[in-house]
N, C-alpha and C. Protein backbone atom coordinates (compact mmCIF):
# COMPACT_ATOMS: atom_id res chain seq x y z
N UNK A 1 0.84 -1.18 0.00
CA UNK A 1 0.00 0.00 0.00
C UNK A 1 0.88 1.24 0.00
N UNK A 2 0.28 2.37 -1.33
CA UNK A 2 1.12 3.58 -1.10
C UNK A 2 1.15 4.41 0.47
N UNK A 3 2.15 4.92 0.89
CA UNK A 3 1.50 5.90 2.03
C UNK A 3 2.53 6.99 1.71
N UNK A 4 2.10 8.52 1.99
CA UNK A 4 2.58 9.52 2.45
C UNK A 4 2.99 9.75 3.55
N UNK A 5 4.11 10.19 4.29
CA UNK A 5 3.91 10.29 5.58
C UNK A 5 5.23 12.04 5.81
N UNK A 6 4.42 12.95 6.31
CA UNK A 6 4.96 14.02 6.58
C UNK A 6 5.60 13.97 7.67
N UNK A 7 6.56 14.72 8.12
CA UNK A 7 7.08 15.36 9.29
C UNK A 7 7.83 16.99 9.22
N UNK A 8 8.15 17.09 10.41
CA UNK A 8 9.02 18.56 10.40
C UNK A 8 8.06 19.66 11.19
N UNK A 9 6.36 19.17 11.20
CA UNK A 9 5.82 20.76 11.83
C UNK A 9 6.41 20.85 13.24
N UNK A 10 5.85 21.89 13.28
CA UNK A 10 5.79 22.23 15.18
C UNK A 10 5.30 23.41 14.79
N UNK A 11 5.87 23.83 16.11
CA UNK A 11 5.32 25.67 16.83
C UNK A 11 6.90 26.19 16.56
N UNK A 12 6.54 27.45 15.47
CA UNK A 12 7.52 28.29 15.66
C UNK A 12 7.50 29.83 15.85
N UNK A 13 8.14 30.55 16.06
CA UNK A 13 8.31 32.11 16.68
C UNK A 13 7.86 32.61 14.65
N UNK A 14 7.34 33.75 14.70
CA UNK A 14 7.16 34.72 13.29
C UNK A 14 8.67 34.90 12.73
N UNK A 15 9.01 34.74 11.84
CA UNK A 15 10.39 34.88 11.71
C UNK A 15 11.14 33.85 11.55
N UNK A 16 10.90 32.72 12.10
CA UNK A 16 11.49 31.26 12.00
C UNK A 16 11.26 30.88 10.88
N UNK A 17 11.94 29.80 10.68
CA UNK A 17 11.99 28.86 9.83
C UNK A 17 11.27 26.93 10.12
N UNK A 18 11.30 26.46 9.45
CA UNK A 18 10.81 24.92 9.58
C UNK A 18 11.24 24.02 8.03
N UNK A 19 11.54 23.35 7.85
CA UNK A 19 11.77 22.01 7.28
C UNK A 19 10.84 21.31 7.28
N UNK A 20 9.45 21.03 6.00
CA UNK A 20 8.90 19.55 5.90
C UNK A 20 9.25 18.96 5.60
N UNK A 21 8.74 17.43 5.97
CA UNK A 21 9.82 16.68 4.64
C UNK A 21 8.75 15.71 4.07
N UNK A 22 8.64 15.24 3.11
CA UNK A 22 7.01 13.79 3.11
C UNK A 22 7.98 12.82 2.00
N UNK A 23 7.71 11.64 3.15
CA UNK A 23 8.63 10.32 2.59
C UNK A 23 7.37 9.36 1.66
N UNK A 24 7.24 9.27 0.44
CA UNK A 24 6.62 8.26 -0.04
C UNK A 24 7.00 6.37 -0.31
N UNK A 25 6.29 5.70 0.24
CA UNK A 25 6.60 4.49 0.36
C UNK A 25 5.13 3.39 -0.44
N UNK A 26 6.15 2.50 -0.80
CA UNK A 26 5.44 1.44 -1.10
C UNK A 26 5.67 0.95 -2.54
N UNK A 27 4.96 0.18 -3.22
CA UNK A 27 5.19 -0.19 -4.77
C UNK A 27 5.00 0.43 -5.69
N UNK A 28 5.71 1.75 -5.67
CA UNK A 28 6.15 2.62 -6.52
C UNK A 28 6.66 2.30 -7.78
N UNK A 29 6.32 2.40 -8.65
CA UNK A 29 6.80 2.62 -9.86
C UNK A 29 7.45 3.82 -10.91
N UNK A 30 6.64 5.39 -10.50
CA UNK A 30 7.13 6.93 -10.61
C UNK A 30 6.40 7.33 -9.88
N UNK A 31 6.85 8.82 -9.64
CA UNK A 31 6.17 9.86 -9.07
C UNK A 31 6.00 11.16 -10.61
N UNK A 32 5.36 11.09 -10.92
CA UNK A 32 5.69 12.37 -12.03
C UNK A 32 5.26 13.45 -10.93
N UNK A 33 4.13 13.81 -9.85
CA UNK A 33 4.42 14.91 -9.53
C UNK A 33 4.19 15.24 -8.08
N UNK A 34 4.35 16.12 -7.17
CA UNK A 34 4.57 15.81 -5.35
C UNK A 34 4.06 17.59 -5.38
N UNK A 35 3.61 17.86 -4.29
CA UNK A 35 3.46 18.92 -3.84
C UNK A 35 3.12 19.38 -2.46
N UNK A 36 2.72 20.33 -2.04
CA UNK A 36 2.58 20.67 -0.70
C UNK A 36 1.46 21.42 -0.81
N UNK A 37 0.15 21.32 0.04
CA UNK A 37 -0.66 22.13 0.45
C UNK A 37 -1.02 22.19 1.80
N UNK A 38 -1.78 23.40 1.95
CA UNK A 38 -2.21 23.85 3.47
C UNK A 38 -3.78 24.32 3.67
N UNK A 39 -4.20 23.94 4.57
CA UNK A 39 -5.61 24.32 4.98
C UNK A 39 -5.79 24.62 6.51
N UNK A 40 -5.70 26.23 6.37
CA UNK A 40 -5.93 26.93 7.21
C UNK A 40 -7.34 26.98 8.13
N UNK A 41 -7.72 27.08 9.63
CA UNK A 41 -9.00 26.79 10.03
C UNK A 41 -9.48 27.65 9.40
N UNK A 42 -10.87 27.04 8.84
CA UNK A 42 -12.00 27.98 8.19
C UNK A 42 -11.65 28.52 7.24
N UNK A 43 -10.65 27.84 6.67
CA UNK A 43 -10.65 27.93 4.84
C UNK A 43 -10.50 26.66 4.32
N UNK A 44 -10.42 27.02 2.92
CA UNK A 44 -10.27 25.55 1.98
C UNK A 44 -8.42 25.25 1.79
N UNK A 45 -8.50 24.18 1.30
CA UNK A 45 -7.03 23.65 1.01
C UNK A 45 -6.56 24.46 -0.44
N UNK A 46 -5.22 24.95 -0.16
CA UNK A 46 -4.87 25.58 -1.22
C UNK A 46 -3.56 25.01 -1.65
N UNK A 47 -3.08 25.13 -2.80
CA UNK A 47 -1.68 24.79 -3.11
C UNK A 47 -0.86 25.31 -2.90
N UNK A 48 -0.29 25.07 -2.30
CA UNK A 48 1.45 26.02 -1.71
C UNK A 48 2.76 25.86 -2.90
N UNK A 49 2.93 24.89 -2.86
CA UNK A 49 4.27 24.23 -3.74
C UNK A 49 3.56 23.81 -4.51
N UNK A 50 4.44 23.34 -5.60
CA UNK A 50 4.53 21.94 -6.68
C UNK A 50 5.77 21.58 -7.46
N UNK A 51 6.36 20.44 -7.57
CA UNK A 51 7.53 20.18 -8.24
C UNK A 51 7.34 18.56 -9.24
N UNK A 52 7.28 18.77 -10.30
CA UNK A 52 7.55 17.87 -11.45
C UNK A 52 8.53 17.11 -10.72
N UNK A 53 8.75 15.47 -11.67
CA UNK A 53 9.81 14.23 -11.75
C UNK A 53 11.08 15.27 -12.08
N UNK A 54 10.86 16.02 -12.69
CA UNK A 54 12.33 16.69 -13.65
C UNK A 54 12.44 18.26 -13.23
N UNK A 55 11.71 18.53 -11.73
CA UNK A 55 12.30 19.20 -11.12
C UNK A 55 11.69 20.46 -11.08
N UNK A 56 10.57 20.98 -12.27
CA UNK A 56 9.75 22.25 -12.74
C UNK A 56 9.26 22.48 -11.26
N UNK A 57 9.02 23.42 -10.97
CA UNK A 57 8.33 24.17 -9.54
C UNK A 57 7.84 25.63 -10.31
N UNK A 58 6.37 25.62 -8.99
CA UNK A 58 5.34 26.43 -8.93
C UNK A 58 5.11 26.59 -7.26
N UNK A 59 4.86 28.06 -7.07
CA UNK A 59 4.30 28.52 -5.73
C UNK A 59 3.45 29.25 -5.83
N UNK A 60 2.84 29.33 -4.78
CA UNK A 60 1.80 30.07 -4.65
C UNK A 60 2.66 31.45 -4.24
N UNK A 61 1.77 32.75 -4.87
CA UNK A 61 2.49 33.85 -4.35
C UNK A 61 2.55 34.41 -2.86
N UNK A 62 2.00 33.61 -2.14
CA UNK A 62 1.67 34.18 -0.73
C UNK A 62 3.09 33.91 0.04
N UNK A 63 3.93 32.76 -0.69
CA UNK A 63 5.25 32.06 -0.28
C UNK A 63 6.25 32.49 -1.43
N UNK A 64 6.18 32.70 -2.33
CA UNK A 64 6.76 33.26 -3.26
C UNK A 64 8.41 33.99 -2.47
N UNK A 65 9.50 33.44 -2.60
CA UNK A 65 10.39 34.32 -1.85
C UNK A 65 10.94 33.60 -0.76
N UNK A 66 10.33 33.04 0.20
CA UNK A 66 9.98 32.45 1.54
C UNK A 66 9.92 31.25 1.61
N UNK A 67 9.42 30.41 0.98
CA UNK A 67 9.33 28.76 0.58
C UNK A 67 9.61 28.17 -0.51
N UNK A 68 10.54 27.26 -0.40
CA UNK A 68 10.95 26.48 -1.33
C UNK A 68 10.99 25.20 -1.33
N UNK A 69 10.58 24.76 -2.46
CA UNK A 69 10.07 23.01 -2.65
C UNK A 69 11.53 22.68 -3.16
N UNK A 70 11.55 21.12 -2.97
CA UNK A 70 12.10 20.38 -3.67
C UNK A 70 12.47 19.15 -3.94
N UNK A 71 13.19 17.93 -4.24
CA UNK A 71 12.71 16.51 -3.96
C UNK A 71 14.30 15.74 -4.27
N UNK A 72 13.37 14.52 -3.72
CA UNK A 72 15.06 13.58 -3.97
C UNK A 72 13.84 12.31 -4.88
N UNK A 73 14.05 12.40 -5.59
CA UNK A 73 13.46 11.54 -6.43
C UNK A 73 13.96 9.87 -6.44
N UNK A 74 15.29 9.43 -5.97
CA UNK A 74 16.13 8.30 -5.71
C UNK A 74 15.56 7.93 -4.67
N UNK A 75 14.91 8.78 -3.12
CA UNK A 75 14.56 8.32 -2.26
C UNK A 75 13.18 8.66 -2.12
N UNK A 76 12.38 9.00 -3.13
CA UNK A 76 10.88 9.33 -2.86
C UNK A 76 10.30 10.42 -2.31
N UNK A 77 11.25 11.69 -1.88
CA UNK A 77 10.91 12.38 -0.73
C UNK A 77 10.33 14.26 -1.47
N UNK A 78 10.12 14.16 -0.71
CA UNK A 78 9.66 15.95 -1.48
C UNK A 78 10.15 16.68 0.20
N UNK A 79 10.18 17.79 -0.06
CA UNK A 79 10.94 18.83 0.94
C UNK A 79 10.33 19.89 1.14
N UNK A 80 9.85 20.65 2.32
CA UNK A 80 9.44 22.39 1.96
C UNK A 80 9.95 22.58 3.18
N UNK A 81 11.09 23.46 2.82
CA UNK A 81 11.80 24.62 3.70
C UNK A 81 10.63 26.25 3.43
N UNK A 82 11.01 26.11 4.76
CA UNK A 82 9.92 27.57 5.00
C UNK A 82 10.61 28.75 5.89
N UNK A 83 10.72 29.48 5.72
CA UNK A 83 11.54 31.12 6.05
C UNK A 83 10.88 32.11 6.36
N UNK A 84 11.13 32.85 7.08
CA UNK A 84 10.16 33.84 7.11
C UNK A 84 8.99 34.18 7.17
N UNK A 85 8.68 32.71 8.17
CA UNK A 85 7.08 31.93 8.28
C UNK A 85 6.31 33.57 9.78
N UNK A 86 5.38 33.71 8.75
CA UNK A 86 4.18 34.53 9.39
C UNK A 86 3.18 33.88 9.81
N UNK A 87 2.61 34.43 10.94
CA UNK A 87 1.20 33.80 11.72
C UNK A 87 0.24 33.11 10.47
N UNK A 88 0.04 34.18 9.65
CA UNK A 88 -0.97 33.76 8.57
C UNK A 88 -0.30 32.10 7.77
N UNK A 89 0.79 31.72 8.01
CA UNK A 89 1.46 30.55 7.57
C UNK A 89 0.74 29.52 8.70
N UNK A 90 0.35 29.77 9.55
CA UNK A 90 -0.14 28.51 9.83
C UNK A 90 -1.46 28.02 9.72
N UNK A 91 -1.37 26.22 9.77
CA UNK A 91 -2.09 25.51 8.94
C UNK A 91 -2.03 24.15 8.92
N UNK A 92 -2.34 23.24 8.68
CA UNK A 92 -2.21 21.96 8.34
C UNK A 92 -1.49 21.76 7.03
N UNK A 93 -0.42 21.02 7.01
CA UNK A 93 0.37 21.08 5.62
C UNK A 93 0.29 19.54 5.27
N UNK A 94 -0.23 19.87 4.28
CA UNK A 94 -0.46 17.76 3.47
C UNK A 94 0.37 17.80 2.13
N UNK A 95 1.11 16.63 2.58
CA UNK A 95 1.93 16.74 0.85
C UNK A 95 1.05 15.60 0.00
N UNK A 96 1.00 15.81 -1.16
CA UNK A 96 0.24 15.36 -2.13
C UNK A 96 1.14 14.63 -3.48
N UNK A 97 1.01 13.34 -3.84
CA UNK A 97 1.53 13.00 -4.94
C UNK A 97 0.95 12.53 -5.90
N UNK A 98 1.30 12.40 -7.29
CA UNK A 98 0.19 11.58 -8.26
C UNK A 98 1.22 10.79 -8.67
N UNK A 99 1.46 9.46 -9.02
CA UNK A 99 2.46 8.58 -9.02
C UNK A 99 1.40 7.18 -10.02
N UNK A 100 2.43 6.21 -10.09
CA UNK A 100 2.24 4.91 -10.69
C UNK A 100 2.42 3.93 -9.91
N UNK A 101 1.69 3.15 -9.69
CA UNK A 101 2.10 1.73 -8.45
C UNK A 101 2.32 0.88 -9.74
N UNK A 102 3.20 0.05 -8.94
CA UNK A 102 3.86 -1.19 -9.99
C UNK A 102 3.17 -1.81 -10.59
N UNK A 103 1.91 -2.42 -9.65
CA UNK A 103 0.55 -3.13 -9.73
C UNK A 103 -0.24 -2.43 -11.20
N UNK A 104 -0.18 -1.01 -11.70
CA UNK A 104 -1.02 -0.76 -12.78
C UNK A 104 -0.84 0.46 -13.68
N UNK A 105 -0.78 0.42 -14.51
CA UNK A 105 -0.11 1.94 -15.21
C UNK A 105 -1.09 2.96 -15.23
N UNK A 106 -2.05 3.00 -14.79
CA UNK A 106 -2.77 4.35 -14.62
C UNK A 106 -1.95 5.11 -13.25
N UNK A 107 -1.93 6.22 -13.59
CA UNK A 107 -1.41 7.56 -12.46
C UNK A 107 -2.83 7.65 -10.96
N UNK A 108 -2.37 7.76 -9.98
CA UNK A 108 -3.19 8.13 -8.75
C UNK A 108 -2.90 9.24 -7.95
N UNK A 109 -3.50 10.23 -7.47
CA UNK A 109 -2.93 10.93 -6.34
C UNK A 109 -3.46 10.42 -5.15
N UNK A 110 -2.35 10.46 -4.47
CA UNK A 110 -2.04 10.37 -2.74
C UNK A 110 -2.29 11.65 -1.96
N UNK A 111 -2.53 11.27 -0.43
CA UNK A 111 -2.41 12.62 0.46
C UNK A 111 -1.85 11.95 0.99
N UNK A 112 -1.16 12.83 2.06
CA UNK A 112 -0.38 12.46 3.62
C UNK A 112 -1.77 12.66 4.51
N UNK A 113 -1.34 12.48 5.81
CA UNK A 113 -2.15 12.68 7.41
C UNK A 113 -2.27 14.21 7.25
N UNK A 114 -1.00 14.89 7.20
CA UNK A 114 -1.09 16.11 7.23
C UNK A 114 -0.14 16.44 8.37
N UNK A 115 0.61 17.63 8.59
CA UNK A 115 1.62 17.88 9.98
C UNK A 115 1.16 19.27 10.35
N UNK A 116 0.91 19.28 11.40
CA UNK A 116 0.72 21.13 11.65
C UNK A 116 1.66 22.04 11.55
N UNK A 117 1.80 23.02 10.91
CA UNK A 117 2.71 23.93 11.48
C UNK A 117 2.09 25.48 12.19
N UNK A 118 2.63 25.66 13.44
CA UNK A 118 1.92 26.83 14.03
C UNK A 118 2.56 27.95 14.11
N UNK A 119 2.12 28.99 13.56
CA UNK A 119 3.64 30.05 13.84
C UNK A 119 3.01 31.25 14.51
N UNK A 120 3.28 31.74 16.01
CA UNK A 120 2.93 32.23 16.62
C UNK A 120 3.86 32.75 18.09
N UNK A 121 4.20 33.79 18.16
CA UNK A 121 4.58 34.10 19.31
C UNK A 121 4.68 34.03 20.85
């Protein structure tokens, strides 16, 4: 069975920084594409990141500057370093993949659990 599994949130000071990281496992065959989103209380889930097999990235402008995606494709993993994280940055962060299981050549997307990150004084 595919699973996502995030880590890296916590509670940090306005100004800090944090490291996600989301390890994908199981009978993988590709990932063509991984990303990061967040859903803030009492909003909808939005896209933060996105990074292609071959590395293309997209942000949302709210992180634009401040967050950066990126992946190890040898070990399955996608990455979001975050900088200059503001109150309004926190959220539930779910990384998201659309990939191939060995088992069948149609593409699927995955979610993670999700990791909090809180940024607050």
């Amino acid at each position: 069975q595919v699973q996502l599994v995030e880590s890296g949130g916590g509670l940090v000071q306005p100004g800090g920084s944090l490291r996600l990281s989301c390890a994908a496992s199981g009978s993988i065959a590709s990932i063509s594409y991984m990303a990061w989103y967040r859903q803030a209380p009492g909003k909808q889930r939005e896209l933060v990141a996105e990074i292609t097999d071959i590395g293309t990235t997209n942000s949302a402008d709210s992180v634009k500057g401040r967050f950066t995606i990126s992946r190890d494709n040898a070990k399955n993993r996608v990455y979001l370093q975050m900088n200059s994280l503001k109150p309004e940055d926190t959220a539930v962060y779910y990384c998201n993949a659309v990939l191939q299981e060995v088992s069948g050549g149609a593409n699927f997307r995955y979610w993670g659990q999700g990791t909090q990150v809180t940024v607050s004084s």
